[in-house]
N, C-alpha and C. Protein backbone atom coordinates (compact mmCIF):
# COMPACT_ATOMS: atom_id res chain seq x y z
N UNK A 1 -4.07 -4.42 29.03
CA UNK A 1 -4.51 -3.58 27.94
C UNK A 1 -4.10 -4.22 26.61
N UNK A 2 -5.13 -4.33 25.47
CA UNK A 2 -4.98 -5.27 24.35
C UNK A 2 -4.49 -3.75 23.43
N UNK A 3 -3.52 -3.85 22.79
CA UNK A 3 -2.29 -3.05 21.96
C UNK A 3 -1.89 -3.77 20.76
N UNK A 4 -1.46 -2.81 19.57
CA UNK A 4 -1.68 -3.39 18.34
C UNK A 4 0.21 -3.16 18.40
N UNK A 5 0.51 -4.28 17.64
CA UNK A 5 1.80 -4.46 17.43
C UNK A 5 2.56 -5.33 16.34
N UNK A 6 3.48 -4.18 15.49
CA UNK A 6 3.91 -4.80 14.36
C UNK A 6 4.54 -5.74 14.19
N UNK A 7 3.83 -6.85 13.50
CA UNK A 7 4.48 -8.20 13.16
C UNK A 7 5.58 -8.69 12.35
N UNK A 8 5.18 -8.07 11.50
CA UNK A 8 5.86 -8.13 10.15
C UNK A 8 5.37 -6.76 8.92
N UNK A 9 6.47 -6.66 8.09
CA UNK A 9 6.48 -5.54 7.30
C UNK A 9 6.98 -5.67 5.57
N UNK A 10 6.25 -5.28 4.49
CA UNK A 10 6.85 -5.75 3.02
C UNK A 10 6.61 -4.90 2.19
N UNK A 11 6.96 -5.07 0.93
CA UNK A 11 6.93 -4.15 0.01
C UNK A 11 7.15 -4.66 -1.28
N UNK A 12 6.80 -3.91 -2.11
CA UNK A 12 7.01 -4.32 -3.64
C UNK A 12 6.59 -3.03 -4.55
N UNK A 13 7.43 -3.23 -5.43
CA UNK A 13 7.57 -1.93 -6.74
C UNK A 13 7.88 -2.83 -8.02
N UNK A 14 6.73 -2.06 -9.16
CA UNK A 14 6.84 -2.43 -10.19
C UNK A 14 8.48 -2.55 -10.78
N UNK A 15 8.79 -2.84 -12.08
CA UNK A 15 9.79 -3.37 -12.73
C UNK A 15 10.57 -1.77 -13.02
N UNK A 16 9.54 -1.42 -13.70
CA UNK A 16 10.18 -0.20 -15.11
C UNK A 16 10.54 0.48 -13.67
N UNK A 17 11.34 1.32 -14.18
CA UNK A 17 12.13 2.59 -13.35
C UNK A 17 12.01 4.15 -14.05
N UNK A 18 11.46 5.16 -13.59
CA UNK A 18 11.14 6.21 -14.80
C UNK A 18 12.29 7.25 -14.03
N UNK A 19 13.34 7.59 -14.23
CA UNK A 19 14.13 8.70 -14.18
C UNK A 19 13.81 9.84 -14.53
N UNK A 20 14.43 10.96 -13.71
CA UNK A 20 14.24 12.33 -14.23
C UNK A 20 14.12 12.72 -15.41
N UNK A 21 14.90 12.28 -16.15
CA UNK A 21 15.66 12.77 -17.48
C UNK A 21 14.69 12.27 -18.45
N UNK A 22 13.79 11.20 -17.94
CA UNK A 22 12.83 10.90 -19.07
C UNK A 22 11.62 11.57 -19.26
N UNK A 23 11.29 12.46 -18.20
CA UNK A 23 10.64 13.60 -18.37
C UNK A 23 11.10 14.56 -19.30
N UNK A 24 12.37 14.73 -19.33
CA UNK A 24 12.55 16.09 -20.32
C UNK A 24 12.01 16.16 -21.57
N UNK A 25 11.90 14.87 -22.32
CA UNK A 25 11.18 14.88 -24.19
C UNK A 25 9.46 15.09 -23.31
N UNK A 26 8.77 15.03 -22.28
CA UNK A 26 7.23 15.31 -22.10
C UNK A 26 6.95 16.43 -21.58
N UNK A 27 7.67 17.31 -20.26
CA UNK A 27 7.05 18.46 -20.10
C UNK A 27 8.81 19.23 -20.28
N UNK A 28 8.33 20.01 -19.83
CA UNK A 28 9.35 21.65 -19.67
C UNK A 28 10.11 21.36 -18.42
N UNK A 29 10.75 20.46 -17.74
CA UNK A 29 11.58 20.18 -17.10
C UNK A 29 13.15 19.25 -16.86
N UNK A 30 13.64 19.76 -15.63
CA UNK A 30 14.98 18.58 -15.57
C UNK A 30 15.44 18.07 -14.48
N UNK A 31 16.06 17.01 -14.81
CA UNK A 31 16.70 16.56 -13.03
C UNK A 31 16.60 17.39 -11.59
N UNK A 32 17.49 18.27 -12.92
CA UNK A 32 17.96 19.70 -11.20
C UNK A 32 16.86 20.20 -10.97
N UNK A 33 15.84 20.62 -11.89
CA UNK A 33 14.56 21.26 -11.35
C UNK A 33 13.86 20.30 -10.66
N UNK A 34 13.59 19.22 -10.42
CA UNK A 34 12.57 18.08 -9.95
C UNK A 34 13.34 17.96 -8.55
N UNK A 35 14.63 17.18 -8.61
CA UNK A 35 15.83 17.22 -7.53
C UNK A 35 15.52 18.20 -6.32
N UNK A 36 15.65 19.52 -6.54
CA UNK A 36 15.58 20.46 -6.52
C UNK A 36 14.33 20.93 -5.70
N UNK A 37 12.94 20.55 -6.19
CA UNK A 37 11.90 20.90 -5.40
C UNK A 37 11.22 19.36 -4.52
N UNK A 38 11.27 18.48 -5.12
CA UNK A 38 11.13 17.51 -4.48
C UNK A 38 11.72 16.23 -3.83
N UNK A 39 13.14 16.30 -4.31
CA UNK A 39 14.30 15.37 -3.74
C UNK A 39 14.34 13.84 -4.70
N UNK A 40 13.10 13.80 -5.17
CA UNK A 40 12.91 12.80 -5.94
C UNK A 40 13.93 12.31 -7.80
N UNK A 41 14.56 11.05 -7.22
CA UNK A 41 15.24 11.04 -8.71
C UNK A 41 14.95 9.76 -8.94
N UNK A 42 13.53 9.21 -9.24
CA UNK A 42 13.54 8.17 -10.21
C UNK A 42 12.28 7.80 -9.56
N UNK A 43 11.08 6.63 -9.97
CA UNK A 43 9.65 6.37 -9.45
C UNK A 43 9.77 5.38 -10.15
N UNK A 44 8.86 4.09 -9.60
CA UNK A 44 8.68 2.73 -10.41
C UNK A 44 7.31 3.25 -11.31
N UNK A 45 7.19 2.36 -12.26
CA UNK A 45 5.95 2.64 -12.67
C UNK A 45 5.52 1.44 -13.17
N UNK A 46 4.06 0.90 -12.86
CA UNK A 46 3.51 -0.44 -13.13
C UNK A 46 3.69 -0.61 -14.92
N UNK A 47 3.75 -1.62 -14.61
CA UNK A 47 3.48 -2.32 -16.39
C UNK A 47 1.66 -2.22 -16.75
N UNK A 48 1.56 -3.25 -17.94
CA UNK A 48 0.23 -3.46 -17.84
C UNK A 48 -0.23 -4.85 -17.28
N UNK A 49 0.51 -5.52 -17.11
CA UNK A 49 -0.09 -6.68 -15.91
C UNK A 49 0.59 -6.69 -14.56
N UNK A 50 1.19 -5.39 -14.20
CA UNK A 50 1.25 -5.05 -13.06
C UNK A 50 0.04 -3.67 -12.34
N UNK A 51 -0.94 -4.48 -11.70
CA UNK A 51 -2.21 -3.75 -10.83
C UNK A 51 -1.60 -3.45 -9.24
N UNK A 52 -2.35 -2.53 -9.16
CA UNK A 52 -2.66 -2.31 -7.32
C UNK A 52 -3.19 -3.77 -6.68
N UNK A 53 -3.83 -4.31 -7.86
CA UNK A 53 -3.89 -5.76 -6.86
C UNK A 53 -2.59 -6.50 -6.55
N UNK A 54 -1.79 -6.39 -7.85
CA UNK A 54 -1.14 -7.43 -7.67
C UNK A 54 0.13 -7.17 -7.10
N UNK A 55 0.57 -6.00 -7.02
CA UNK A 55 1.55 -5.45 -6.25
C UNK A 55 1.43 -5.07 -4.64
N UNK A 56 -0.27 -5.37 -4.17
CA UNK A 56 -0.51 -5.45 -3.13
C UNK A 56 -0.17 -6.64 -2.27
N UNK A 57 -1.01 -7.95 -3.57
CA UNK A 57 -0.62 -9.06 -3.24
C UNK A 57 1.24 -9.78 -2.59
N UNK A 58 1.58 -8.83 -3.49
CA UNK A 58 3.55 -9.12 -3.42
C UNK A 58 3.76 -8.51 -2.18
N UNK A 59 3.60 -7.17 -1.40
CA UNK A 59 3.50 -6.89 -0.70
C UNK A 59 3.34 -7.41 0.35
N UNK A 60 2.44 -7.94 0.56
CA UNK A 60 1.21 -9.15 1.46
C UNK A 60 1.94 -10.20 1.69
N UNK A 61 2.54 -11.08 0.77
CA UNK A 61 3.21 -12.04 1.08
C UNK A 61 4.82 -11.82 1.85
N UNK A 62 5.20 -10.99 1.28
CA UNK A 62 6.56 -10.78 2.03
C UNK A 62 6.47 -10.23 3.24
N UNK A 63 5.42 -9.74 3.84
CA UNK A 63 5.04 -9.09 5.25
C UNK A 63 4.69 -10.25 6.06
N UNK A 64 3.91 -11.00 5.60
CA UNK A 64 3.24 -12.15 6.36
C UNK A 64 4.49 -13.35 6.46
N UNK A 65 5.50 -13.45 5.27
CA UNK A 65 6.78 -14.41 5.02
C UNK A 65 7.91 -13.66 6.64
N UNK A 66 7.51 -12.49 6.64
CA UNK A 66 8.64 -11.24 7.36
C UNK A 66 7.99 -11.90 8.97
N UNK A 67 6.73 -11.95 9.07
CA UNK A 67 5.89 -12.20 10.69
C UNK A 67 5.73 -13.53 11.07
N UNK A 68 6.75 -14.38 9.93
CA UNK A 68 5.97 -15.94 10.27
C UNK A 68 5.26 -16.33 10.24
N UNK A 69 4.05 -15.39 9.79
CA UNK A 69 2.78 -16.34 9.53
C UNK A 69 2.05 -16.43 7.70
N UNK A 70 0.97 -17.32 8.11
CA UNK A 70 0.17 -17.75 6.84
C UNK A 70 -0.88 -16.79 6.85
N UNK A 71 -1.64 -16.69 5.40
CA UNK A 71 -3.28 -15.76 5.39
C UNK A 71 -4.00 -16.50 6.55
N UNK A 72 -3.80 -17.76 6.95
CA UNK A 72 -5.07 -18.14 7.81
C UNK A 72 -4.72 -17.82 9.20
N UNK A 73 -3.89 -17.22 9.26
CA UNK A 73 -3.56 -16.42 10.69
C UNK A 73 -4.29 -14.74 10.66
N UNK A 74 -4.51 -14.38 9.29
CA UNK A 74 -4.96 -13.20 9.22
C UNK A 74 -6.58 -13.06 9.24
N UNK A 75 -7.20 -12.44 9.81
CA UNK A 75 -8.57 -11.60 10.33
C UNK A 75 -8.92 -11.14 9.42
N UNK A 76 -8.45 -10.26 8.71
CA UNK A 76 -9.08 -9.13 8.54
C UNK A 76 -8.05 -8.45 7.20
N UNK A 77 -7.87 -8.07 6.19
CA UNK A 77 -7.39 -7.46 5.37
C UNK A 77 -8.20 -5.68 4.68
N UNK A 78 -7.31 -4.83 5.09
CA UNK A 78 -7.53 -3.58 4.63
C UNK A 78 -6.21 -3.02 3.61
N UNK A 79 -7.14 -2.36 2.96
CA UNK A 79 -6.17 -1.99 1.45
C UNK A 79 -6.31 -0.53 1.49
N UNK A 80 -5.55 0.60 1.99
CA UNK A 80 -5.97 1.89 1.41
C UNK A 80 -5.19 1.67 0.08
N UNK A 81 -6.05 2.54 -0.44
CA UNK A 81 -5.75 2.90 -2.11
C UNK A 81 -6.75 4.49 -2.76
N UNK A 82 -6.37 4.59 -3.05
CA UNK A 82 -6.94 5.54 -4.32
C UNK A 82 -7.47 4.97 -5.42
N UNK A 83 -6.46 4.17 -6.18
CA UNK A 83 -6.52 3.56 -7.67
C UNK A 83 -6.91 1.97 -7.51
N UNK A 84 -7.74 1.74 -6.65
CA UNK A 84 -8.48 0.63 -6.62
C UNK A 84 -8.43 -0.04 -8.50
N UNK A 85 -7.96 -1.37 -8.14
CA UNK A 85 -8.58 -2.35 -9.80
C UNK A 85 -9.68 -1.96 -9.73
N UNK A 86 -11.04 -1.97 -9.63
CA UNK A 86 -12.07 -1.83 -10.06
C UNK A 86 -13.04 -0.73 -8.64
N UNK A 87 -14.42 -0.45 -8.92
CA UNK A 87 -14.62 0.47 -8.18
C UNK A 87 -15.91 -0.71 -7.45
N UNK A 88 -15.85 -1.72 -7.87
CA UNK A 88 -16.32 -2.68 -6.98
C UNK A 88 -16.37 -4.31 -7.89
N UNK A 89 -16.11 -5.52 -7.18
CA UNK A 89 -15.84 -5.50 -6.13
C UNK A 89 -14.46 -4.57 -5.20
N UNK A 90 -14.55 -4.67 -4.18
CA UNK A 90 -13.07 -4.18 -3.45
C UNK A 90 -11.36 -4.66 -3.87
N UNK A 91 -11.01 -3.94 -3.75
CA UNK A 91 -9.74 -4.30 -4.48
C UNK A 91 -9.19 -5.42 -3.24
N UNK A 92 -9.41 -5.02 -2.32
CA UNK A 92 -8.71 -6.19 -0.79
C UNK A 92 -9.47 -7.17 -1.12
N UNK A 93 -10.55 -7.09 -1.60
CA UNK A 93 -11.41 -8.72 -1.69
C UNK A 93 -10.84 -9.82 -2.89
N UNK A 94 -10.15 -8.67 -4.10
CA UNK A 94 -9.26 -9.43 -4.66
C UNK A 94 -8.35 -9.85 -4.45
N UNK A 95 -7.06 -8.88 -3.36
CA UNK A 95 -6.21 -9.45 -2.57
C UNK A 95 -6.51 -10.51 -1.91
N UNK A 96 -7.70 -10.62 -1.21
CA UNK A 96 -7.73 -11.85 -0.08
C UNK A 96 -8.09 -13.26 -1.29
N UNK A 97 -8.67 -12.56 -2.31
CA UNK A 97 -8.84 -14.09 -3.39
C UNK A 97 -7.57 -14.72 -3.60
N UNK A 98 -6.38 -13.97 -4.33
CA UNK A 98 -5.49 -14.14 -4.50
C UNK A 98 -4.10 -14.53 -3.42
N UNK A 99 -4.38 -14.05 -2.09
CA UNK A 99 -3.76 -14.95 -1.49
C UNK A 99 -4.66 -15.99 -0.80
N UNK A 100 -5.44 -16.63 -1.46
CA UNK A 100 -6.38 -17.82 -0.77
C UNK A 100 -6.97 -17.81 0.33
N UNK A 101 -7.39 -16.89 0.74
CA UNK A 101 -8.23 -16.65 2.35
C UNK A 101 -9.19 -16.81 1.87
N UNK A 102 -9.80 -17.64 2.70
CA UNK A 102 -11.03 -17.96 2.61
C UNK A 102 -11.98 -17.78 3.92
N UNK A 103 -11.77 -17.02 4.99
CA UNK A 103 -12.20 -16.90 6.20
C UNK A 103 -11.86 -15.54 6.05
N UNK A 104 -12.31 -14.52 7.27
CA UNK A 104 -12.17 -12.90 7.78
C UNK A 104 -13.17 -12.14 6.87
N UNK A 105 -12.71 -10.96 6.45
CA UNK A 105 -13.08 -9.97 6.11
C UNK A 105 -12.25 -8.79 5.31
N UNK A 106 -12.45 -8.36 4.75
CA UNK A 106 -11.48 -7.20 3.70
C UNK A 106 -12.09 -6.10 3.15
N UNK A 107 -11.61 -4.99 2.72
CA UNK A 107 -12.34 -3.88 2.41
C UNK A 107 -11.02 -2.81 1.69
N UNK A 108 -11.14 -1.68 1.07
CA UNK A 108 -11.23 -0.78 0.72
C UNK A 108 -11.19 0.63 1.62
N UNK A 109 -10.15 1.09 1.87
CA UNK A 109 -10.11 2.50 2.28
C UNK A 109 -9.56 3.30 1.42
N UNK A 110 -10.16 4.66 1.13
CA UNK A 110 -9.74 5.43 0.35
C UNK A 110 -9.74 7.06 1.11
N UNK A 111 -8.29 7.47 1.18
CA UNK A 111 -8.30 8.84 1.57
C UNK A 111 -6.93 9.50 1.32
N UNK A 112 -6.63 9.21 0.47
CA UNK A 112 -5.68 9.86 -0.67
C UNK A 112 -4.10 9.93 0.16
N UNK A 113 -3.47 11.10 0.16
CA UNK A 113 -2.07 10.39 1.08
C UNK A 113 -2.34 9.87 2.55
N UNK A 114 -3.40 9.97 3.10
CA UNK A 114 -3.24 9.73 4.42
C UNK A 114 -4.14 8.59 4.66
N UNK A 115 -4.15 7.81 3.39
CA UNK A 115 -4.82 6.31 3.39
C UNK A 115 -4.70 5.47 4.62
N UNK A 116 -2.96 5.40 4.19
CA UNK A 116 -2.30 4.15 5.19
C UNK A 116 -2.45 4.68 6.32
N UNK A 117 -2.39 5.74 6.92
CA UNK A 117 -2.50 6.14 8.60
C UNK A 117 -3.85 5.96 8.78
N UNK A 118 -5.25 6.19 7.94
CA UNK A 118 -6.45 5.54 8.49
C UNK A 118 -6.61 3.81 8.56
N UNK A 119 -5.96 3.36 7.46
CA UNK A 119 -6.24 2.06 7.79
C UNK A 119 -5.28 0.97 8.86
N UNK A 120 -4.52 1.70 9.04
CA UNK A 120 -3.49 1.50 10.04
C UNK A 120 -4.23 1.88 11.51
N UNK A 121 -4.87 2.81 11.74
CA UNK A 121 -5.61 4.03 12.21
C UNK A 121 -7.10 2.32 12.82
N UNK A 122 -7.49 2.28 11.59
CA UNK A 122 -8.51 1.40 11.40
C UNK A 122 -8.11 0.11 12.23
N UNK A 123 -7.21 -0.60 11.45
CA UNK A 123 -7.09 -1.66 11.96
C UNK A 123 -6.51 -2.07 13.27
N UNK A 124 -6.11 -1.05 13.99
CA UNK A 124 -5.65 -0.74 15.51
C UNK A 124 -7.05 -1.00 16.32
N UNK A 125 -8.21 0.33 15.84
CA UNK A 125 -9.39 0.01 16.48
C UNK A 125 -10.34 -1.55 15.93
N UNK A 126 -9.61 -2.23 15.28
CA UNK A 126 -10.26 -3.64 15.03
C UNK A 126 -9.98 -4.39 16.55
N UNK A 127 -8.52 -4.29 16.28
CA UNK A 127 -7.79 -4.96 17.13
C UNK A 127 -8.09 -4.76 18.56
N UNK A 128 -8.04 -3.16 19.27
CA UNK A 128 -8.61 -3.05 20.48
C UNK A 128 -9.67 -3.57 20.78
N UNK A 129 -10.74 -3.53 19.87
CA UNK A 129 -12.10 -3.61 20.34
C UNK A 129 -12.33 -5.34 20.58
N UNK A 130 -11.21 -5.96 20.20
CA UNK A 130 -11.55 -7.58 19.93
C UNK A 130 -12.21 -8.38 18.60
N UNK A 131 -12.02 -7.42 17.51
CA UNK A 131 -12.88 -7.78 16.47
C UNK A 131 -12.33 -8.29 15.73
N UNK A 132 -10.78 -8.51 15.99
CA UNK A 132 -9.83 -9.39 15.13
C UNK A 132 -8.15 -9.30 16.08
N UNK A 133 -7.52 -10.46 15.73
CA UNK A 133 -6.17 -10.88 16.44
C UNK A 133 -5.22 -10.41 15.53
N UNK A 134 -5.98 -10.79 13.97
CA UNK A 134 -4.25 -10.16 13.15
C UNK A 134 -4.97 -9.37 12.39
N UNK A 135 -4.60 -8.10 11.77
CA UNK A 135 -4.97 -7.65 10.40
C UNK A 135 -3.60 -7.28 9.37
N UNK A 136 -3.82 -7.44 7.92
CA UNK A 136 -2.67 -7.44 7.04
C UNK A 136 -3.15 -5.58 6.25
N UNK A 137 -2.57 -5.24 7.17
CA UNK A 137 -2.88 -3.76 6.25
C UNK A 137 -1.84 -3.15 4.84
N UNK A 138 -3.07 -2.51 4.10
CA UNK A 138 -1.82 -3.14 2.82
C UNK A 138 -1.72 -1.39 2.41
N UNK A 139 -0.89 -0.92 1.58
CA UNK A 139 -1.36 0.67 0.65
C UNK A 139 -0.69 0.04 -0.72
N UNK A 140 -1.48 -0.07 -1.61
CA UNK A 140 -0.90 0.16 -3.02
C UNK A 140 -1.71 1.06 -3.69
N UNK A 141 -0.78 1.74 -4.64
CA UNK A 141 -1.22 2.68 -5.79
C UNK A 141 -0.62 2.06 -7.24
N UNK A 142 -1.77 2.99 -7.91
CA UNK A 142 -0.90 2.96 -9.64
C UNK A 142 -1.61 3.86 -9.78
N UNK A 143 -0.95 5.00 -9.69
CA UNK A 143 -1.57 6.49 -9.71
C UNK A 143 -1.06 6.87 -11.04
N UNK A 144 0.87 6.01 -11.41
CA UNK A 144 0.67 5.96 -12.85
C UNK A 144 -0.56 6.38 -14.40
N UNK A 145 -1.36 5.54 -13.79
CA UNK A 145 -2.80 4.81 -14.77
C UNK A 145 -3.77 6.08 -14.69
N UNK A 146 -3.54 7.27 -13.99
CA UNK A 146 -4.25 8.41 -13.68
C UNK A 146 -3.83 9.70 -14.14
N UNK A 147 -2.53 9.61 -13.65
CA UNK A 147 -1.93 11.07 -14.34
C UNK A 147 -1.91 11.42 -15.38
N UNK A 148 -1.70 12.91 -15.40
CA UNK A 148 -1.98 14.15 -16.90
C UNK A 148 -0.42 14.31 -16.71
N UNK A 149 0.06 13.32 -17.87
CA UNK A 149 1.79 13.31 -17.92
C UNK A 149 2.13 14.34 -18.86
N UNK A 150 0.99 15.22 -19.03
CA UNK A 150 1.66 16.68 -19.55
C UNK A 150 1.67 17.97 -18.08
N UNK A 151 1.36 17.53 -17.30
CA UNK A 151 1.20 18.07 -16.26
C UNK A 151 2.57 18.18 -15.27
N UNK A 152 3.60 19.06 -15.60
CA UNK A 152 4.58 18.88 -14.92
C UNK A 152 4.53 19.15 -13.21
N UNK A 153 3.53 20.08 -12.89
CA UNK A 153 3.40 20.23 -11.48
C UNK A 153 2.98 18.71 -10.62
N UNK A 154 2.72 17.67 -11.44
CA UNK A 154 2.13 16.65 -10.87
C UNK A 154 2.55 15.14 -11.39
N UNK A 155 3.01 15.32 -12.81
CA UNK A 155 3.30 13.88 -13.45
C UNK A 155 4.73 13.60 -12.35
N UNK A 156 5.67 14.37 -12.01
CA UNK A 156 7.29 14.47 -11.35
C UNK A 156 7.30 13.65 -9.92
N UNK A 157 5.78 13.75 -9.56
CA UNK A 157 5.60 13.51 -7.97
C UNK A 157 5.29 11.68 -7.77
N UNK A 158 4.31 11.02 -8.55
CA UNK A 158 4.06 9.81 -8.25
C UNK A 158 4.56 8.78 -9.00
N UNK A 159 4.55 7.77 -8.64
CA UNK A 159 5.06 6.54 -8.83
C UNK A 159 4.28 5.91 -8.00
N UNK A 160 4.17 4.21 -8.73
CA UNK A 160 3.65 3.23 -7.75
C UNK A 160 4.23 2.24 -7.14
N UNK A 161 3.56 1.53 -6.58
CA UNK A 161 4.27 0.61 -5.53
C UNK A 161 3.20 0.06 -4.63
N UNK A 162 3.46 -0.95 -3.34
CA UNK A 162 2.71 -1.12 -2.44
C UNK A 162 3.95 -1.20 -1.45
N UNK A 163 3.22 -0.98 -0.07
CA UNK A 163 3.78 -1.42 1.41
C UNK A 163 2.77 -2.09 2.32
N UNK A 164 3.13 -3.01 3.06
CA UNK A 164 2.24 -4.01 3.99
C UNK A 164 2.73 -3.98 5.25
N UNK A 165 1.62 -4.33 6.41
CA UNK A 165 2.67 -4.65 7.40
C UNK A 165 1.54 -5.77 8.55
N UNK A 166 1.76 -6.44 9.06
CA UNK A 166 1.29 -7.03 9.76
C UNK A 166 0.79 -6.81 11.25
N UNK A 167 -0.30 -6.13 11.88
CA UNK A 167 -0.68 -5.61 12.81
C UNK A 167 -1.16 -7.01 13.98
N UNK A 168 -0.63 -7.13 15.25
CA UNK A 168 -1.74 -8.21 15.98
C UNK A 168 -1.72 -7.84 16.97
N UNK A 169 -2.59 -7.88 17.72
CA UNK A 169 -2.99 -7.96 19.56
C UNK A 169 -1.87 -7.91 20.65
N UNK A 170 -1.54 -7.37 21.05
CA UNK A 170 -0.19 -7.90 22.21
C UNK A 170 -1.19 -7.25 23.53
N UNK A 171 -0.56 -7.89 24.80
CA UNK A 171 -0.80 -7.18 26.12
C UNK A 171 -0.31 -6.75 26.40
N UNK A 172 -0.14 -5.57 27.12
CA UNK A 172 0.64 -4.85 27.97
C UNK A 172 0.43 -3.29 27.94
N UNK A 173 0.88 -2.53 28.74
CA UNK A 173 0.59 -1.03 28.90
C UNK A 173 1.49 -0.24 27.59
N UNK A 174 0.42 0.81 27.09
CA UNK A 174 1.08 1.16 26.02
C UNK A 174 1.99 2.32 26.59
N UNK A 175 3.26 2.65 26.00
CA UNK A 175 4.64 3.26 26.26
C UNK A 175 4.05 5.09 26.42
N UNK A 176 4.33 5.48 27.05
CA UNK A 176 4.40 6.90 27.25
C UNK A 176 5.59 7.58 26.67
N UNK A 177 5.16 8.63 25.69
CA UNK A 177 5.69 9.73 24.72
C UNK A 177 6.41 9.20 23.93
């Protein structure tokens, strides 16, 4: 039985760091209130030459650096995102420019928090069906670049970042419960 199995795994977060407390001069809140309902005390937030591409890209490399392998070991590249760089071409097609692939395939999934479990989801059924050996599944956001930062029910919650991980083919019977 052909089974998808993690290779390697990465990540990357913008520079700036936005703390609780720097909310207090924008909406009607504080630490303890944010703390408090969402556990959250601090979110990266992209620059302006930090993109969902390019924090995908950082991502990408340290996953594939993490699995031992190169892009030309990779098939197939999927990006869930929301905040795609542009609304076409695909934001993965810029990823795969930028890490130099020049062979496979790449695309765009979009389904808001539960991105990464479809394309994860996705790239499992690549893999069963035989339609690829490795895929580099990626999630970055800059949901930053979106929010109503007068909006305290919602500016408190996101931050961006990406996570990657390296999916490939293995044999064997998959594990019960």
């Amino acid at each position: 039985m052909i089974r998808s199995v993690v290779r390697g795994t990465g990540a990357a977060l913008p520079q700036r760091i936005m703390k609780n407390a720097d909310f207090e001069g924008m909406v009607e809140t504080s630490d303890e209130w944010i703390v408090q309902r969402t556990g959250i005390r601090q979110r990266h937030i992209a620059s302006d030459d930090e993109t969902t591409a390019s924090l995908g890209e950082a991502a990408a490399r340290v996953a594939l650096a993490d699995a031992g392998l190169t892009v030309d070991d990779i098939d197939l590249i999927i990006l869930a995102t929301s905040t795609p760089n542009n609304t076409f071409p695909a934001t993965a097609v810029d990823i795969q420019n930028r890490l130099g692939m020049r062979h496979g395939f790449a695309f765009d999934m979009q389904a808001v928090c539960s991105g990464f479990v479809y394309a994860v989801t996705t790239a499992d059924a690549y893999i069963r069906g035989g339609l690829a050996k490795r895929v580099l599944v990626i999630g970055s956001e800059t949901f930053s670049r979106i929010l109503d930062w007068t909006d305290r029910s919602t500016c408190v919650l996101f931050g961006d970042g990406a996570g990657a991980l390296v999916l490939e083919a293995g044999e064997g019977a998959a594990s019960a419960g």
